[in-house]
N, C-alpha and C. Protein backbone atom coordinates (compact mmCIF):
# COMPACT_ATOMS: atom_id res chain seq x y z
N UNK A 1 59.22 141.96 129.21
CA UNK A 1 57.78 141.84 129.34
C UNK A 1 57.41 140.53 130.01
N UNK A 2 57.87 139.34 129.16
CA UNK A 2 57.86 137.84 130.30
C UNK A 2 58.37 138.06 131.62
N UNK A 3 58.96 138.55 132.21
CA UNK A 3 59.40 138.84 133.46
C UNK A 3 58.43 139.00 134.37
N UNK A 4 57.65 140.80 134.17
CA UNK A 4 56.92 141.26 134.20
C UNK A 4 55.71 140.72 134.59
N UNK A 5 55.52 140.44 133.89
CA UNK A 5 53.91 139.61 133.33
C UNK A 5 54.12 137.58 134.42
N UNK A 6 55.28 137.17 135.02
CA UNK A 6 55.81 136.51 135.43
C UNK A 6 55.40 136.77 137.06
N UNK A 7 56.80 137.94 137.09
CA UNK A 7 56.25 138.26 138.17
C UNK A 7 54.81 138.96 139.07
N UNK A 8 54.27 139.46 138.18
CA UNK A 8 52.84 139.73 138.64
C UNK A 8 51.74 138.35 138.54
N UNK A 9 52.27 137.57 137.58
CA UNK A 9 51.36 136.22 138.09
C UNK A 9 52.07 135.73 139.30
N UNK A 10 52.93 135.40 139.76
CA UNK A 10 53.24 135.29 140.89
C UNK A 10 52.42 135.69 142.43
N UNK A 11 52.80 136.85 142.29
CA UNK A 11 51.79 138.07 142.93
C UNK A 11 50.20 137.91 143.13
N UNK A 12 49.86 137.64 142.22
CA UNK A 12 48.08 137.27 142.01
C UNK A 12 48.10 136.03 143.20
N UNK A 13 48.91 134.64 142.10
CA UNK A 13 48.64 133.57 142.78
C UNK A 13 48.98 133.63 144.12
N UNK A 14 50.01 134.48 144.51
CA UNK A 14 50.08 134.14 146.40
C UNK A 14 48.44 134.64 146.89
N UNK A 15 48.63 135.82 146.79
CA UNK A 15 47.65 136.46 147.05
C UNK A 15 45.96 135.96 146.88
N UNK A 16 45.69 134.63 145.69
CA UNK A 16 44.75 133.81 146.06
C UNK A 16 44.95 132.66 146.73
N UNK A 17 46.26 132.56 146.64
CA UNK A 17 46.42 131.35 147.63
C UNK A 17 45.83 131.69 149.08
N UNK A 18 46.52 132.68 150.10
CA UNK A 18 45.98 132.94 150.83
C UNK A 18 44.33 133.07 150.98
N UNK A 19 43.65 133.76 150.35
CA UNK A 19 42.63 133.91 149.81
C UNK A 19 42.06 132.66 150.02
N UNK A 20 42.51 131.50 149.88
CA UNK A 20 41.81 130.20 149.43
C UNK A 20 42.16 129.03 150.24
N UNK A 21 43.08 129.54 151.52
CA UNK A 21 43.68 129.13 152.46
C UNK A 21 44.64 127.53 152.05
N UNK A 22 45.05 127.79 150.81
CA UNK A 22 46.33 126.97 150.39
C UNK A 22 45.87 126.10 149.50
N UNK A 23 44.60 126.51 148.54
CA UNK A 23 43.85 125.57 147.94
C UNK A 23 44.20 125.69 146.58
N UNK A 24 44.64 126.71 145.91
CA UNK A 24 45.49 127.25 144.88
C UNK A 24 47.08 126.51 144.94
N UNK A 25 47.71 126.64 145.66
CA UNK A 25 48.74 125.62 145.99
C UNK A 25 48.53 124.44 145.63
N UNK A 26 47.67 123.86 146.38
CA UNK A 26 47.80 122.48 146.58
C UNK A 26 47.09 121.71 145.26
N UNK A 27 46.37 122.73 144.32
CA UNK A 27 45.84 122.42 142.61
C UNK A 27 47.04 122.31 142.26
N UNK A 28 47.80 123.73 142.12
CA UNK A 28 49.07 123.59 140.97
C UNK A 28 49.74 122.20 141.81
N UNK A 29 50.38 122.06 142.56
CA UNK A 29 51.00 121.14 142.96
C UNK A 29 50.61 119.67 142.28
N UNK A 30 49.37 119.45 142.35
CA UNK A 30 48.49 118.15 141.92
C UNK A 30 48.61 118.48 140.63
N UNK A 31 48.22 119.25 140.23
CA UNK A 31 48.47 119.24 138.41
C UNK A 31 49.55 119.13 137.79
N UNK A 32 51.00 119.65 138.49
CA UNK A 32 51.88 119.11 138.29
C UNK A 32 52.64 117.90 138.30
N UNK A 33 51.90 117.39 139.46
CA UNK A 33 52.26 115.87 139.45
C UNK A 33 51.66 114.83 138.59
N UNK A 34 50.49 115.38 138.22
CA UNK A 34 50.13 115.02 136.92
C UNK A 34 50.39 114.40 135.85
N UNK A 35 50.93 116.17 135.59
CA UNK A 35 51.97 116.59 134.35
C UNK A 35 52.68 115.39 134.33
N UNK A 36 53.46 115.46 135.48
CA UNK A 36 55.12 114.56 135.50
C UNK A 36 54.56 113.17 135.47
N UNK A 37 53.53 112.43 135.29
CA UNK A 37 53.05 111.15 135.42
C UNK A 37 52.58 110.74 134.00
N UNK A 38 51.87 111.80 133.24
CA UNK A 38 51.93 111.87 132.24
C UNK A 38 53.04 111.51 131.28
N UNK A 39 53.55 112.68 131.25
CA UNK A 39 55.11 112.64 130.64
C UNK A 39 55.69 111.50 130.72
N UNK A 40 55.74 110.87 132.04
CA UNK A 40 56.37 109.77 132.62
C UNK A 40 55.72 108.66 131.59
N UNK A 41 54.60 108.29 131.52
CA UNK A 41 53.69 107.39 130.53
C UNK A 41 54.30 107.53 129.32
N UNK A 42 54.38 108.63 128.77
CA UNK A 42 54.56 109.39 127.63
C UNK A 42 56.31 108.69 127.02
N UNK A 43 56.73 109.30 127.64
CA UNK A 43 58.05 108.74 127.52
C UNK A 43 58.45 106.63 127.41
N UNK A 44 57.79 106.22 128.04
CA UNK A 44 58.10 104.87 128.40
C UNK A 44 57.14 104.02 127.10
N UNK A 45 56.51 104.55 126.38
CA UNK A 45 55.57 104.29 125.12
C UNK A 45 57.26 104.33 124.26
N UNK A 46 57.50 105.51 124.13
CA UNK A 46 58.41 106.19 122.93
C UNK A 46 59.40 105.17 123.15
N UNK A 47 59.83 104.92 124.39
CA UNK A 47 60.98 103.95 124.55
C UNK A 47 60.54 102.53 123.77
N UNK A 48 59.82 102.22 124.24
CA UNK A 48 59.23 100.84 123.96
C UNK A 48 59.14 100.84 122.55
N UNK A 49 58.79 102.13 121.81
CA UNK A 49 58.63 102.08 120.21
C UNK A 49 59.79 102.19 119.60
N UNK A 50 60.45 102.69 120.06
CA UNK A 50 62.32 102.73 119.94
C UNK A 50 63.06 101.61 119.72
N UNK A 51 62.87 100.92 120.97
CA UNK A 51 62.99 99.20 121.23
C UNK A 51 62.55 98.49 119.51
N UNK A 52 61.15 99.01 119.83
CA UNK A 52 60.56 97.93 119.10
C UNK A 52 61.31 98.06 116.89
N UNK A 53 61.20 99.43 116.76
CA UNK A 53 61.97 99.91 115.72
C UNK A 53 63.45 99.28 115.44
N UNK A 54 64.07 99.29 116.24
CA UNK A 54 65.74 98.86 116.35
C UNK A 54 65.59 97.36 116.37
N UNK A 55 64.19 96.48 116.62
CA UNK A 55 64.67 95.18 116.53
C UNK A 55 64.38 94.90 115.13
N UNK A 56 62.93 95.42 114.66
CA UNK A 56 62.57 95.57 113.31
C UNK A 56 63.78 95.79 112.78
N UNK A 57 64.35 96.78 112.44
CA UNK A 57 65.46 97.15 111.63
C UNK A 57 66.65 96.78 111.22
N UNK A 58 66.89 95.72 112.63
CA UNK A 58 67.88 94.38 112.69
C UNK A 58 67.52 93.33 111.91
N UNK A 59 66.34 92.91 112.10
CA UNK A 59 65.77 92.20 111.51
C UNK A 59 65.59 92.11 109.73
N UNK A 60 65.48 93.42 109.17
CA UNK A 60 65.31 93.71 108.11
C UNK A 60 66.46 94.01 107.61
N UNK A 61 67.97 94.49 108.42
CA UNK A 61 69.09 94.39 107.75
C UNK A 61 69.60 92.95 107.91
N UNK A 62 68.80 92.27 108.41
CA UNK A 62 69.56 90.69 108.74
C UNK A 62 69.04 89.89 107.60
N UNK A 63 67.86 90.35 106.99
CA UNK A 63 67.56 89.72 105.93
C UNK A 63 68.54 90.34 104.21
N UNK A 64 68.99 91.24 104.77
CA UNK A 64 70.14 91.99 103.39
C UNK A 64 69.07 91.46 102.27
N UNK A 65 67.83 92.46 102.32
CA UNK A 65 67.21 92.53 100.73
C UNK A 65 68.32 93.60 99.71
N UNK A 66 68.05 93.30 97.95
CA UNK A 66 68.70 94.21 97.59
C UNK A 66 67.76 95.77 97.66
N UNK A 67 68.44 96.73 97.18
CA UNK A 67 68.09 98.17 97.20
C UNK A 67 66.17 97.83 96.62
N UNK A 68 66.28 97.13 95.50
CA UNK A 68 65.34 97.21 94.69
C UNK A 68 64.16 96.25 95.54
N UNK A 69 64.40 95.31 96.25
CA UNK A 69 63.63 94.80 96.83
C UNK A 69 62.71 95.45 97.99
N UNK A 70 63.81 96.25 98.45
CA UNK A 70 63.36 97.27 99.64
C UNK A 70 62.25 98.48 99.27
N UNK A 71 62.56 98.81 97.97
CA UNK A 71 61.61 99.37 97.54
C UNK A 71 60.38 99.45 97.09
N UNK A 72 60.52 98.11 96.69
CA UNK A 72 59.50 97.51 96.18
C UNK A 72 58.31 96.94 97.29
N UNK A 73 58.81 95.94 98.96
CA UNK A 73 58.61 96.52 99.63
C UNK A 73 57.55 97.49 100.18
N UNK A 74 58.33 98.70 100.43
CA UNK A 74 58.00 99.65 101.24
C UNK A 74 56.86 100.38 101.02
N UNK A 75 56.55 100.91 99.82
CA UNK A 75 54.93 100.54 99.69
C UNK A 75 53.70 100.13 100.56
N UNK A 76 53.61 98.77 100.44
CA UNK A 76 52.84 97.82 100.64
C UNK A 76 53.04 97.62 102.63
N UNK A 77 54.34 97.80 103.08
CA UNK A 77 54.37 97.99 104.42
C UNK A 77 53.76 98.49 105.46
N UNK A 78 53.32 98.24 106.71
CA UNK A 78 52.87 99.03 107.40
C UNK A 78 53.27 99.01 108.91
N UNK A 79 53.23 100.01 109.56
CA UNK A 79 53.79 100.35 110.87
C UNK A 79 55.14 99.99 111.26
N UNK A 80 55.48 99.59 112.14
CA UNK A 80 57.07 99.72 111.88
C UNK A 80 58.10 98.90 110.97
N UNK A 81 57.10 98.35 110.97
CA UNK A 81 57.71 97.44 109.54
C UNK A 81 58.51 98.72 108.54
N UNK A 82 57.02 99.34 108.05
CA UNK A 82 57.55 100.19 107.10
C UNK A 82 58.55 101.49 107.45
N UNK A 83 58.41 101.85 108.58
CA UNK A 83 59.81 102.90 109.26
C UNK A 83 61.07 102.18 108.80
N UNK A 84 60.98 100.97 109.00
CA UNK A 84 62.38 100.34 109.58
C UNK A 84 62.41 99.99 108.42
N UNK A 85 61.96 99.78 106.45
CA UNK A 85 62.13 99.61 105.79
C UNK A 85 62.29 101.33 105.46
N UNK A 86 61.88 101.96 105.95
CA UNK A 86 62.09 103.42 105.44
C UNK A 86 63.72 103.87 105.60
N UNK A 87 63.91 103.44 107.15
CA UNK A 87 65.29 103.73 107.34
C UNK A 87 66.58 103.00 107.07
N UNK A 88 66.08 101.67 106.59
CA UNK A 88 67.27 100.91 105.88
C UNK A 88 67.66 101.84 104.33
N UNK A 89 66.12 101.93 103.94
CA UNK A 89 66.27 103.05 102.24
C UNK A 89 67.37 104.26 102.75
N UNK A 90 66.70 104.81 103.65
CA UNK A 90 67.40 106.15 103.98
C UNK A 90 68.88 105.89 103.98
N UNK A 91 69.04 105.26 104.35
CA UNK A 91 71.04 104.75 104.60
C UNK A 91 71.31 104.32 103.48
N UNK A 92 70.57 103.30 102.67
CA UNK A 92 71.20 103.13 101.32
C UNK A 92 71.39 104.44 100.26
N UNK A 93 70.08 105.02 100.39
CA UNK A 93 70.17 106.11 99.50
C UNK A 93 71.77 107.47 99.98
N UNK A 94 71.80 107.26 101.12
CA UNK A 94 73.20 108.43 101.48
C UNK A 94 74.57 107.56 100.72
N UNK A 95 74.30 106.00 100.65
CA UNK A 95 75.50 105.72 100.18
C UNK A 95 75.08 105.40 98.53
N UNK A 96 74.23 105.66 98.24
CA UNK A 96 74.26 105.86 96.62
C UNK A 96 74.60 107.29 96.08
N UNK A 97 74.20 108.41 97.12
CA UNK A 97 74.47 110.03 96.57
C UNK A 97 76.02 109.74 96.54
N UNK A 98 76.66 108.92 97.86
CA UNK A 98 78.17 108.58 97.72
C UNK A 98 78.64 108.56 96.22
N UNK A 99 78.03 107.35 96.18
CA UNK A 99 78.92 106.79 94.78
C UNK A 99 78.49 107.43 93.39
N UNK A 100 77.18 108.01 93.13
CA UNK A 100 77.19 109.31 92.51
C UNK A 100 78.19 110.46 92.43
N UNK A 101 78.55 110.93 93.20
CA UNK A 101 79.04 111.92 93.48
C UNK A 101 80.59 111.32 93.06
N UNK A 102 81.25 110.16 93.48
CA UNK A 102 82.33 109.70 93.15
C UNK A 102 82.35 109.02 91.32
N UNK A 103 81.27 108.70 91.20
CA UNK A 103 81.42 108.74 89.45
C UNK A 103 81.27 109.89 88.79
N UNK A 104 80.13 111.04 89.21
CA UNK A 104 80.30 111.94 88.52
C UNK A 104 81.53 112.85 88.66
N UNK A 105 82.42 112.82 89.83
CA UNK A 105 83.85 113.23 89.80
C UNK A 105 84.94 112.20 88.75
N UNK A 106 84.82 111.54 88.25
CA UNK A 106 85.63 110.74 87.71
C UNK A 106 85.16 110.93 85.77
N UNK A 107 85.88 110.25 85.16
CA UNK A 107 85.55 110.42 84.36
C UNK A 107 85.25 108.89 83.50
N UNK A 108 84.33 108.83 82.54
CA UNK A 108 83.64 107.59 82.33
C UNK A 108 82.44 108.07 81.20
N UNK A 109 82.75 107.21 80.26
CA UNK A 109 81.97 107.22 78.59
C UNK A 109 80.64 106.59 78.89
N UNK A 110 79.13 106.86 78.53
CA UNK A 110 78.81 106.60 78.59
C UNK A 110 78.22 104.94 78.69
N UNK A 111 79.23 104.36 77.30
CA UNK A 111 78.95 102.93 77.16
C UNK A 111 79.81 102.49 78.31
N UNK A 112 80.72 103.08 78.67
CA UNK A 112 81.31 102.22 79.97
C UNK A 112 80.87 102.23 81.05
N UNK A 113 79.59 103.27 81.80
CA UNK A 113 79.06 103.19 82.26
C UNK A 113 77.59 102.27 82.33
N UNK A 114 77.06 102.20 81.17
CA UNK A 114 76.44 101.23 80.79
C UNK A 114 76.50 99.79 80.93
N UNK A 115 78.39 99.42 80.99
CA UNK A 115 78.97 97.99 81.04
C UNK A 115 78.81 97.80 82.36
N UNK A 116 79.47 98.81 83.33
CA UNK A 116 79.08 98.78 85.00
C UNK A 116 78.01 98.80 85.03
N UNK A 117 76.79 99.39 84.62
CA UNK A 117 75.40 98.98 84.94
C UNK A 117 75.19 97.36 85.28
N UNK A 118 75.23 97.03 83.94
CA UNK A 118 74.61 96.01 83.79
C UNK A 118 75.55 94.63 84.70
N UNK A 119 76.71 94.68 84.89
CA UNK A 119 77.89 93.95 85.54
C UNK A 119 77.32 94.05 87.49
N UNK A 120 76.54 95.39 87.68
CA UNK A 120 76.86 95.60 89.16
C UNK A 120 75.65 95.34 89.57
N UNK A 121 75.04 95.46 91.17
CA UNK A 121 73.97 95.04 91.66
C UNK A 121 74.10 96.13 92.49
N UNK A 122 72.83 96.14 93.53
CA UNK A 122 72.62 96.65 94.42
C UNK A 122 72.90 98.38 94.50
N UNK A 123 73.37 99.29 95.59
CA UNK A 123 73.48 100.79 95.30
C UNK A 123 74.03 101.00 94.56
N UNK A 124 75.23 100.15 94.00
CA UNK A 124 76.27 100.78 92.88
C UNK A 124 75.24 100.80 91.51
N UNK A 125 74.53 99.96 91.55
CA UNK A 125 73.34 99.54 90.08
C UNK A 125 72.45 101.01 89.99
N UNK A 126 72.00 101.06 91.40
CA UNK A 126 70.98 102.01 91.53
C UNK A 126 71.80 103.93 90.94
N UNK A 127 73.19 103.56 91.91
CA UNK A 127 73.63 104.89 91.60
C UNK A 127 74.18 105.24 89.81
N UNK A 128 74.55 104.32 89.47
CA UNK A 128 74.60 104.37 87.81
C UNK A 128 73.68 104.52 86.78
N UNK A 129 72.27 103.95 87.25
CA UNK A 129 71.31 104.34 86.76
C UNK A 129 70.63 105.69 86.65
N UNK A 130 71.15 106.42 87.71
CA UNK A 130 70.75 107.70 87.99
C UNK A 130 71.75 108.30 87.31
N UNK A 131 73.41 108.41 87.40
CA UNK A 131 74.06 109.22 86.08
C UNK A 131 73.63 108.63 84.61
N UNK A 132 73.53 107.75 84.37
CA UNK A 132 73.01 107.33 83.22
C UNK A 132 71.72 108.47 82.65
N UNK A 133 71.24 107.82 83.36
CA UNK A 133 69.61 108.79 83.18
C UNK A 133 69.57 110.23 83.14
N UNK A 134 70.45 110.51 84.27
CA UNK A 134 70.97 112.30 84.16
C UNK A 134 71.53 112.57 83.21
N UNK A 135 72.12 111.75 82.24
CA UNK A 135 72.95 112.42 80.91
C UNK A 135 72.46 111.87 79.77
């Protein structure tokens, strides 16, 4: 049916092109270049916000807050600040499901988990708190 319906717009538009002695042409043509100038704008923003994200984010892993600080944080953040505090969380949190996943494969008494609580800092703190709490 897109084909179809493709090729008969095709068909129309020659057929007003002529009609219009190349004035139909020479719109789409301009509107397309447009388009591509647009886009072109469009794109070179995103870059620049890209840029600007990745230095933020350097910046904010260069300061090595702990887990809890970041959270605390992120909240109160705004604009890329807070992305780039969003995506430092995001990476900590994949390596806390880690170490979740590696204590709840292991085996470990509650109070001894409790002793690592309180002994550890940072994701390992965070991820113990969460089996703790789960059981």
């Amino acid at each position: 049916m897109n084909l179809f319906v493709q090729f008969v717009g095709e068909i129309v538009i020659q057929y007003l092109d002529k009609k219009s002695g190349g004035k139909v042409s020479r719109t789409i043509e301009s509107a397309s270049e447009h388009i591509e100038k647009k886009h072109d704008i469009h794109m070179k923003k995103v870059e620049r916000k890209e840029d600007e994200l990745d230095r933020v984010l350097s910046l904010v892993k260069s300061q090595n807050f702990s887990y809890e600080t970041l959270i605390k944080k992120y909240p109160d953040a705004g604009g890329t600040y807070k992305l780039a505090l969003g995506k430092e969380i995001k990476e900590r949190n994949k390596l806390i499901s880690e170490y979740v996943k590696k204590i709840e494969s292991s085996y470990y008494t509650l109070e001894s988990l409790e002793e690592l609580h309180d002994k550890s800092d940072g994701e390992l703190k965070a991820a113990l708190k969460y089996v703790i709490n789960k059981n």
